[in-house]
C-alpha atoms as a PDB file:
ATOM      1  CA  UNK A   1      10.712   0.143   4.194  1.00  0.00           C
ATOM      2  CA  UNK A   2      10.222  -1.568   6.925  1.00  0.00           C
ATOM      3  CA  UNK A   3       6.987  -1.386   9.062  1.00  0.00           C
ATOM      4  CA  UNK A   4       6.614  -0.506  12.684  1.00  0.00           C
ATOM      5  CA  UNK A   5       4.120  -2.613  15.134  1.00  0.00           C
ATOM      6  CA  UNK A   6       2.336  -0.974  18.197  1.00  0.00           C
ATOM      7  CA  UNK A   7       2.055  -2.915  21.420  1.00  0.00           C
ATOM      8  CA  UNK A   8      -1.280  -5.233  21.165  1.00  0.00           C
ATOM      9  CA  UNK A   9      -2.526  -3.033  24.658  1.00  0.00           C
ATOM     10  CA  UNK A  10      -2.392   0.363  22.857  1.00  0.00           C
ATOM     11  CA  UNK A  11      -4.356  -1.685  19.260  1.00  0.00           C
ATOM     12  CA  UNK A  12      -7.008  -2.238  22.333  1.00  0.00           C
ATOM     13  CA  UNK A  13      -7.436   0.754  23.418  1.00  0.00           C
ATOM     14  CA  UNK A  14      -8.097   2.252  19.823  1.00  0.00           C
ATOM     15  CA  UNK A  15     -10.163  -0.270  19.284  1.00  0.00           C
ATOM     16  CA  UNK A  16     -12.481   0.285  22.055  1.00  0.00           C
ATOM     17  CA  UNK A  17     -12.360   3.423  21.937  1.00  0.00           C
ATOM     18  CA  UNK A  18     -13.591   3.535  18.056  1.00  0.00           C
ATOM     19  CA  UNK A  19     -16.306   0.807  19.190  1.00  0.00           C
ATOM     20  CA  UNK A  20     -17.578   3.333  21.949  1.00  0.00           C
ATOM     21  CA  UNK A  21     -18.498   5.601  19.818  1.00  0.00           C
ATOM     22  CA  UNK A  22     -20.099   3.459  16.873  1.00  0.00           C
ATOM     23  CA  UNK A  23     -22.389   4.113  14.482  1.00  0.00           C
ATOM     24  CA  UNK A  24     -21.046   7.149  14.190  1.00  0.00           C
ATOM     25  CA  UNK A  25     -16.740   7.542  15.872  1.00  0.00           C
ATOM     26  CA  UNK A  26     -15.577  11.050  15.635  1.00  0.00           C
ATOM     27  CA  UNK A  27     -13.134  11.226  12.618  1.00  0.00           C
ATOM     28  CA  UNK A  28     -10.068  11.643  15.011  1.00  0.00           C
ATOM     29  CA  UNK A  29     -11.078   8.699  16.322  1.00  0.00           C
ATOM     30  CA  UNK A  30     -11.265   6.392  13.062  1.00  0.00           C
ATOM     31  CA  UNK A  31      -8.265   8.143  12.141  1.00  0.00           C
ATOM     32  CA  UNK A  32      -6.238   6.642  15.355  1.00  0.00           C
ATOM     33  CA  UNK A  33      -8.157   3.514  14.873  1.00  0.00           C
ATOM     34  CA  UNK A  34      -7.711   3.238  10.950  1.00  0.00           C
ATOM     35  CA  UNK A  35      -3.307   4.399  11.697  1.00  0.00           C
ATOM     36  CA  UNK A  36      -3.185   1.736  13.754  1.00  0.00           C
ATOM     37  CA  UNK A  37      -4.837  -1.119  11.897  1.00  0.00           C
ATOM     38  CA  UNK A  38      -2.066   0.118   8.985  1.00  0.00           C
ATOM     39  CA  UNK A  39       0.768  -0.834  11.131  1.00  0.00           C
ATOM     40  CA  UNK A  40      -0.430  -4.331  11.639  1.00  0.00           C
ATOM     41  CA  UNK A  41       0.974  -7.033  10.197  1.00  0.00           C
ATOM     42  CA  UNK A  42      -2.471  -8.929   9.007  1.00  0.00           C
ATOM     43  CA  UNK A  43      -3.395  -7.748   5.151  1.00  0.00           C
ATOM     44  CA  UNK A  44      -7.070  -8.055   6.088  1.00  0.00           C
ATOM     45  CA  UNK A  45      -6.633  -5.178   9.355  1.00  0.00           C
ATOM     46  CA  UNK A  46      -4.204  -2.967   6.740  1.00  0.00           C
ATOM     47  CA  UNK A  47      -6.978  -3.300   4.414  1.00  0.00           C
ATOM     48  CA  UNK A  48      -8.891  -2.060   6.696  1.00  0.00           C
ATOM     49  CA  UNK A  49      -7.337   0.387   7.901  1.00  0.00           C
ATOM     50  CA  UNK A  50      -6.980   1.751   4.913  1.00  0.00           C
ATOM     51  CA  UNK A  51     -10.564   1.770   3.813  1.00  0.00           C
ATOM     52  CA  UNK A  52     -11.044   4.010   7.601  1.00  0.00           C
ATOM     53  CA  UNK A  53      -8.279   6.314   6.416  1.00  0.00           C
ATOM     54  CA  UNK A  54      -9.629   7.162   3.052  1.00  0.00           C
ATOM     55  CA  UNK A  55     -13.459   7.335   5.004  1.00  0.00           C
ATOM     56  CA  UNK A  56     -11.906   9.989   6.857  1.00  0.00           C
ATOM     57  CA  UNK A  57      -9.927  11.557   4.164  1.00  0.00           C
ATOM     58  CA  UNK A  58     -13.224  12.436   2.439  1.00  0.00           C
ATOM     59  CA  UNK A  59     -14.638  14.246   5.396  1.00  0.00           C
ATOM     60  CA  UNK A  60     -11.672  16.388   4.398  1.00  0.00           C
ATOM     61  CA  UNK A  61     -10.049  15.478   8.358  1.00  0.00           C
ATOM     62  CA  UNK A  62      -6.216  15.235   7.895  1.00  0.00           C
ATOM     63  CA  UNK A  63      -6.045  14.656   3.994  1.00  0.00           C
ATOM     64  CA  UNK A  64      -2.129  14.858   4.334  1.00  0.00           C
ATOM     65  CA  UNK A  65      -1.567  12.485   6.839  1.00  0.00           C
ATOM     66  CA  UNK A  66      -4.212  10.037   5.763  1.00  0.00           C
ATOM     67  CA  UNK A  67      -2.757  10.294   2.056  1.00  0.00           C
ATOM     68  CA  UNK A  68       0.470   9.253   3.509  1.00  0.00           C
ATOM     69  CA  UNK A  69      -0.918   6.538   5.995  1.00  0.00           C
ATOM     70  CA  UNK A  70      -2.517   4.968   3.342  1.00  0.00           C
ATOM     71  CA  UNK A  71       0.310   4.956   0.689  1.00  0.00           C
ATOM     72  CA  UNK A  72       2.766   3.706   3.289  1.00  0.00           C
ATOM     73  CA  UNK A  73       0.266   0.473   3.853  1.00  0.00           C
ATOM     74  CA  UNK A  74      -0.086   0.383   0.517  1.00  0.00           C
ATOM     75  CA  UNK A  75       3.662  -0.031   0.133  1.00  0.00           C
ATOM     76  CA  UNK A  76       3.384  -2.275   3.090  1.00  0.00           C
ATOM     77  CA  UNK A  77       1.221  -4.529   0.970  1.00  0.00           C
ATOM     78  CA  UNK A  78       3.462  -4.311  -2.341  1.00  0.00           C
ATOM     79  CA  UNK A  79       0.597  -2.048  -3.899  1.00  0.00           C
ATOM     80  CA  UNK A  80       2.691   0.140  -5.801  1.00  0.00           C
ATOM     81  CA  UNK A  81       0.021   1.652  -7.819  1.00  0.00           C
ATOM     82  CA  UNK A  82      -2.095   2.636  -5.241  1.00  0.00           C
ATOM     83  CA  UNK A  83       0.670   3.676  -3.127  1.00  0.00           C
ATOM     84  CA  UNK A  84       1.653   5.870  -6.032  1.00  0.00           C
ATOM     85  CA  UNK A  85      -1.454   7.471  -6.873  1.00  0.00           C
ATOM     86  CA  UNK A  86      -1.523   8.558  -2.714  1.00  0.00           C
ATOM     87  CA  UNK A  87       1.739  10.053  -2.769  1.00  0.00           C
ATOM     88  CA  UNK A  88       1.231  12.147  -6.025  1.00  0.00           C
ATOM     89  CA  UNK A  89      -2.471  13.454  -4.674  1.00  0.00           C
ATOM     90  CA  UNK A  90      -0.851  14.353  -0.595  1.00  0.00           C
ATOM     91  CA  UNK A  91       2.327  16.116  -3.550  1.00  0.00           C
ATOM     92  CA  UNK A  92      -0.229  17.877  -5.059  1.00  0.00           C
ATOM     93  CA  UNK A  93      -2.213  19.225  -1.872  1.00  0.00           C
ATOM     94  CA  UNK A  94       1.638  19.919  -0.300  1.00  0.00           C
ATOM     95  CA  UNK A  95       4.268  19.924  -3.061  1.00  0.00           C
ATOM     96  CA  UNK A  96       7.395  20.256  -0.502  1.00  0.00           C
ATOM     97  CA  UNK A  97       6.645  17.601   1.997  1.00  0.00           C
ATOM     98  CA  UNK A  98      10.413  15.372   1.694  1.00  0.00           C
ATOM     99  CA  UNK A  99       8.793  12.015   3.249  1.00  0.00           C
ATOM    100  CA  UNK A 100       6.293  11.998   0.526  1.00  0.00           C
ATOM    101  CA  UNK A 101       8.711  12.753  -2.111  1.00  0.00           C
ATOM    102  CA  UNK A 102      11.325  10.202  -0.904  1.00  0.00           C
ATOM    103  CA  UNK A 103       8.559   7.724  -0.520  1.00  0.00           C
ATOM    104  CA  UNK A 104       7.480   8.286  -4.162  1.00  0.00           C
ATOM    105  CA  UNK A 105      10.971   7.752  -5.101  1.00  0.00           C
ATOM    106  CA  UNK A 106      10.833   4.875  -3.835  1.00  0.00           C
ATOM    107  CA  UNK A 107       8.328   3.405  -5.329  1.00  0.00           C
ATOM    108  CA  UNK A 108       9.353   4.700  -8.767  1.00  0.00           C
ATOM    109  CA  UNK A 109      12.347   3.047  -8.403  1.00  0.00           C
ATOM    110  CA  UNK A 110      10.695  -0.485  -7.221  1.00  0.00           C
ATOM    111  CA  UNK A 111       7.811  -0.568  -9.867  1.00  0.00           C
ATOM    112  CA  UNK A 112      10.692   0.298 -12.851  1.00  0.00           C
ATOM    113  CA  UNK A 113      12.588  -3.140 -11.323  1.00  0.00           C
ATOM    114  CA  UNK A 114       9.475  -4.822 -10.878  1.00  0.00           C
ATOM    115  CA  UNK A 115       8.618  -4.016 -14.635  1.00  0.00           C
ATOM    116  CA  UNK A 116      12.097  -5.003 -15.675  1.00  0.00           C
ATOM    117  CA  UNK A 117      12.239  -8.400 -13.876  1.00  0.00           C
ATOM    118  CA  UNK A 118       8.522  -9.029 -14.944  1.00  0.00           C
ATOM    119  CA  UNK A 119       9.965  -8.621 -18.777  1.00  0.00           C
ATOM    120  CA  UNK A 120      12.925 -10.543 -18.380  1.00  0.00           C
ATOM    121  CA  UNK A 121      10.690 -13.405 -16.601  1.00  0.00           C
ATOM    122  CA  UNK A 122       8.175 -13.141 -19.468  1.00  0.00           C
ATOM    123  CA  UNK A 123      11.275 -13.269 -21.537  1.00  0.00           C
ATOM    124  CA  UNK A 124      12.360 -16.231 -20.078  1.00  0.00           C
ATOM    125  CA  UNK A 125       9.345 -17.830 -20.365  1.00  0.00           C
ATOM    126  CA  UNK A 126       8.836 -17.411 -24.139  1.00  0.00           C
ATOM    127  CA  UNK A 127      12.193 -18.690 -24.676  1.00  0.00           C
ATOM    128  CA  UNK A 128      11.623 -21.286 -23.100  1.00  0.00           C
ATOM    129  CA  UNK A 129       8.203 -22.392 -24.750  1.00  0.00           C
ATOM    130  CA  UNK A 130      10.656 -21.647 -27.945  1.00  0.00           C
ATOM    131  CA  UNK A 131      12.586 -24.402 -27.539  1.00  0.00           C
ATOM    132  CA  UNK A 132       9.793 -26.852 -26.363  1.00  0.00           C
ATOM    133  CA  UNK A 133       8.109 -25.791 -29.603  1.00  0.00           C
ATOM    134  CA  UNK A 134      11.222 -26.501 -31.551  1.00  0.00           C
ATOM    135  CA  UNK A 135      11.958 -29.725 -29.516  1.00  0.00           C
ATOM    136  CA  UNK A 136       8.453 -31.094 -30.273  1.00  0.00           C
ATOM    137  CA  UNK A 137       9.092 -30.083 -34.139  1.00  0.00           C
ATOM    138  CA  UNK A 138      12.094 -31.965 -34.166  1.00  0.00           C
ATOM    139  CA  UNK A 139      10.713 -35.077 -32.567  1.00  0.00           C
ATOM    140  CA  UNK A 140       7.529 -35.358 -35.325  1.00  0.00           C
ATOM    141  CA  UNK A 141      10.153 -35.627 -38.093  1.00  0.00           C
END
């Protein structure tokens, strides 16, 4: 899935925007502000980002759209999990949206290889301490 980048005058302009209206931005606002930090390629503004979505998420302001801004950052940053756990909630709230379903098939499919090449690399790694064990048996005799 690969990620798209807005132009560093339009980040600006959210930014100031949400800074204008500090300590307390509308939600639309920290939603624009929060989408945007998401599609930046810096974990620590995606973090963030994230952290506005779900603020406005719980003021109950675009729960769909901030579930599925949140799990695609989330995917962004290779946290299936999380990303997961998004995606089955925004399912839940609207059980026939396709991007959200696809998405989550997605993920399924990436943590199951994930999993599998994590065994076969823990595998590998017993294996090898196998042998060492056996070579350093060998050599005491």
């Amino acid at each position: 899935m690969e990620a798209e980048t807005l132009q560093p005058s339009a980040i600006l302009q959210l930014q100031r925007q949400y800074e204008s209206e500090l300590p307390t931005p509308t939600p639309q606002t920290s939603f624009n502000y929060g989408w945007c930090l998401t599609k930046q390629r810096d974990r620590a503004e995606v973090d963030k980002g994230i952290l506005m979505l779900r603020d406005v998420k719980a003021q109950r302001v675009q729960p769909v759209e901030c579930l599925y801004h949140m799990a695609f950052a989330c995917v962004k940053l290779e946290q299936y999990g999380e990303a997961r756990g998004y995606l089955r909630e925004l399912l839940a709230l609207e059980p026939g949206n396709k991007e959200a379903g696809s998405m989550l098939v997605f993920i399924e499919d990436r943590i199951e290889r994930d999993g599998v090449l994590g065994m076969a690399l823990v595998g590998g790694v017993l294996a090898l301490s196998g042998l060492l064990v056996a070579g350093l048996m060998r050599a005491r005799r």
